[in-house]
C-alpha atoms as a PDB file:
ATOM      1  CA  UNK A   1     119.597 -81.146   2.922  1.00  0.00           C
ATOM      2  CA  UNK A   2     121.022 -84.563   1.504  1.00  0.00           C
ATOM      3  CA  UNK A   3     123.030 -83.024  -0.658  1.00  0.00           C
ATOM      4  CA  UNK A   4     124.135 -80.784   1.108  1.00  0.00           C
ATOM      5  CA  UNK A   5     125.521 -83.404   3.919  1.00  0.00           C
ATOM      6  CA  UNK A   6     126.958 -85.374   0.600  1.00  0.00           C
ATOM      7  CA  UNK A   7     129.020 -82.251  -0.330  1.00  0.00           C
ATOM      8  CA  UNK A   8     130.140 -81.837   3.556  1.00  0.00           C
ATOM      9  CA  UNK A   9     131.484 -85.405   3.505  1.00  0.00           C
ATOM     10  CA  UNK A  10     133.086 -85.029  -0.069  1.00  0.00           C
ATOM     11  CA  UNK A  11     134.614 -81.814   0.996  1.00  0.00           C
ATOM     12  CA  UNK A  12     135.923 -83.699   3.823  1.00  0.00           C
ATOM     13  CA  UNK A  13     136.980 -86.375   2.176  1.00  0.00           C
ATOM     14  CA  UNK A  14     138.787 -84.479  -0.281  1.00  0.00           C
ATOM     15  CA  UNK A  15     140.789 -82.381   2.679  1.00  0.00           C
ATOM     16  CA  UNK A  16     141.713 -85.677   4.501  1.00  0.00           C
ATOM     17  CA  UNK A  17     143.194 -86.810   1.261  1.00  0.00           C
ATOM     18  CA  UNK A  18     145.717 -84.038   0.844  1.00  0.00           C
ATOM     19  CA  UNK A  19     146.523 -83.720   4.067  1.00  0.00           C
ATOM     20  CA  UNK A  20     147.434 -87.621   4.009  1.00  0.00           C
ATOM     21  CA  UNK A  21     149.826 -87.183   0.570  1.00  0.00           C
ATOM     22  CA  UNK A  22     151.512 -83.854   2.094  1.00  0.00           C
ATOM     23  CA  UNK A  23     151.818 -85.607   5.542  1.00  0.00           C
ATOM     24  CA  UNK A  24     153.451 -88.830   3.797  1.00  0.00           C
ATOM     25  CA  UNK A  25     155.313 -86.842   0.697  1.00  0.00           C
ATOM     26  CA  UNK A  26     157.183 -85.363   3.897  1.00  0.00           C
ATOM     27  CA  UNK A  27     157.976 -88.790   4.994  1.00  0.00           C
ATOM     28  CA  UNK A  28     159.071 -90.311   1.706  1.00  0.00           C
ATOM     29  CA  UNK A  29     161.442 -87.125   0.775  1.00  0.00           C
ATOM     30  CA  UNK A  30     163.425 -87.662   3.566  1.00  0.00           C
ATOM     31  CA  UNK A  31     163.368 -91.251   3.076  1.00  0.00           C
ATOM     32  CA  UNK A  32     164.721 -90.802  -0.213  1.00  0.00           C
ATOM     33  CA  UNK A  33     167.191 -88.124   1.063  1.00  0.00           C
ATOM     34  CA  UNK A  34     168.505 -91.244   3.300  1.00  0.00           C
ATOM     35  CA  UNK A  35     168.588 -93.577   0.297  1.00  0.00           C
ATOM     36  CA  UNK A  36     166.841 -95.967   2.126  1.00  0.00           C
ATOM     37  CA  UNK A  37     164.600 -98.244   0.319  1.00  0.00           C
ATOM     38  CA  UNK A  38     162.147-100.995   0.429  1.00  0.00           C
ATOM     39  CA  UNK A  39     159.265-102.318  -0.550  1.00  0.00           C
ATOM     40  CA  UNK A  40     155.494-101.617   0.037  1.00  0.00           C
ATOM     41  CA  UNK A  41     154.723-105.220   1.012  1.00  0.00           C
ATOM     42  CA  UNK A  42     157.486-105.066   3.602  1.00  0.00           C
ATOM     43  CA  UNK A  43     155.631-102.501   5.365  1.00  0.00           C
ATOM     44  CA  UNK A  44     152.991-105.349   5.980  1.00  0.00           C
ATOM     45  CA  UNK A  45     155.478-107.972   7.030  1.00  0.00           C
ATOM     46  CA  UNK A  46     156.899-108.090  10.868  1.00  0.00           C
ATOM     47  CA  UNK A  47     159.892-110.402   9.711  1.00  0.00           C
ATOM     48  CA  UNK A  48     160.595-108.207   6.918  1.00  0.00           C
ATOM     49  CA  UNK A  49     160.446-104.609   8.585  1.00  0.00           C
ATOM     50  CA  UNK A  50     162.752-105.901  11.437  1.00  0.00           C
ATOM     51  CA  UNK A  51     165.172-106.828   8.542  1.00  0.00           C
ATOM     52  CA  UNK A  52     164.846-103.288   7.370  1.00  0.00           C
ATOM     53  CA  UNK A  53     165.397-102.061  10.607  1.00  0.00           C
ATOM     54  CA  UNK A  54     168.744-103.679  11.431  1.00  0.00           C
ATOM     55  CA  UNK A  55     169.675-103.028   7.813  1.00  0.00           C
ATOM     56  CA  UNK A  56     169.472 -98.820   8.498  1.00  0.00           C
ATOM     57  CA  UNK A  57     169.385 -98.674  12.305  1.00  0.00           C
ATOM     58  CA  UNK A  58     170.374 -95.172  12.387  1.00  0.00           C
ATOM     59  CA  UNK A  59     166.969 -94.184  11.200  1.00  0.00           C
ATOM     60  CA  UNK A  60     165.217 -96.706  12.878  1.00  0.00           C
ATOM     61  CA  UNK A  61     162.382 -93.843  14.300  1.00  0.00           C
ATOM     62  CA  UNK A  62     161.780 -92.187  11.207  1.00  0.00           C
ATOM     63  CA  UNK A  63     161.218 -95.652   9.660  1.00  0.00           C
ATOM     64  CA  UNK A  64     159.176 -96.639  12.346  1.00  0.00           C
ATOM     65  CA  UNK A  65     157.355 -92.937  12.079  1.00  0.00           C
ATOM     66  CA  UNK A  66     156.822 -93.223   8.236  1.00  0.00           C
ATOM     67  CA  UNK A  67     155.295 -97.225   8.807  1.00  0.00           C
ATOM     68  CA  UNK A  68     153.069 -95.704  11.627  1.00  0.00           C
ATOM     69  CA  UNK A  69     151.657 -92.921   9.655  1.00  0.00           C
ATOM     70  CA  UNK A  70     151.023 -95.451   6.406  1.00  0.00           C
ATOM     71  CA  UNK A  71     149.033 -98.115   8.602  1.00  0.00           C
ATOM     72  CA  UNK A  72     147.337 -95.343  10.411  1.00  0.00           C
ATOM     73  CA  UNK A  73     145.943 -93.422   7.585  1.00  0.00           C
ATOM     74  CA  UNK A  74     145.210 -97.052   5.818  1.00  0.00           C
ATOM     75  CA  UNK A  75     142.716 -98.038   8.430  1.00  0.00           C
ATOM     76  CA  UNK A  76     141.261 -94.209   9.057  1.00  0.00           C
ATOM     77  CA  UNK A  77     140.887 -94.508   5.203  1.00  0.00           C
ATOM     78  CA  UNK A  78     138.974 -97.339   5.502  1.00  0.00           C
ATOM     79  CA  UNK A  79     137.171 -96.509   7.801  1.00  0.00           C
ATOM     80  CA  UNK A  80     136.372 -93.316   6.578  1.00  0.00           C
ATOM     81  CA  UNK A  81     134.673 -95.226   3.069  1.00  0.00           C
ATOM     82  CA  UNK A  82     133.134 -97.672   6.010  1.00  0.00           C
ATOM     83  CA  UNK A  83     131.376 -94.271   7.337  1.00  0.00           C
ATOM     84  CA  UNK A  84     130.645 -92.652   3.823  1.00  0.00           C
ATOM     85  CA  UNK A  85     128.877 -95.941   2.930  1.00  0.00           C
ATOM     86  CA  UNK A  86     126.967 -95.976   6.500  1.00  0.00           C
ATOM     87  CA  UNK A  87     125.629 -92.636   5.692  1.00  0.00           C
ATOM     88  CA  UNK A  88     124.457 -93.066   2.213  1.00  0.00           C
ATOM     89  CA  UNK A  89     122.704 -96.103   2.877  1.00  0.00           C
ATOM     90  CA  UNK A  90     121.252 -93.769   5.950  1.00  0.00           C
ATOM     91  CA  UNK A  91     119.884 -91.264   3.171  1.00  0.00           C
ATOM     92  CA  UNK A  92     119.129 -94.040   0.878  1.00  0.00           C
END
């Protein structure tokens, strides 16, 4: 029964995974397409993003999409190991 549960949640983990790098390959390409660049950190940064924002505001929603869908799928990833780690110690 445990392992089967431990295979459910790998399986599950696995999908999530791919579905995040197709999801956010989608993003980047078109990104790209737009040569618009910047850095990973500036994601993080308020001050920094705005800059990015005034610097290319004729995409301003897909940038605003693509920084969305990057937190987003940060914190369900976290709190995806969070759960994971929750249920092992559960079966422990």
């Amino acid at each position: 029964m445990k392992i089967a549960i431990i295979l459910v949640i790998f399986g599950i983990f696995i999908l999530f995974n791919l579905y995040i790098r197709v999801r956010t390959m989608k993003y980047y390409r078109e990104l790209v397409h737009r040569r618009i660049q910047f850095g990973f950190k500036d994601l993080f940064n308020r001050e920094k993003w705005n800059q990015i924002i005034h610097q290319y505001p004729q995409h301003e929603s897909l940038l605003q999409k693509f920084r969305i869908h990057i937190l987003n799928t940060g914190a369900l990833f976290v709190s995806t190991i969070l759960f994971v780690l929750f249920l092992l110690f559960l079966f422990r």
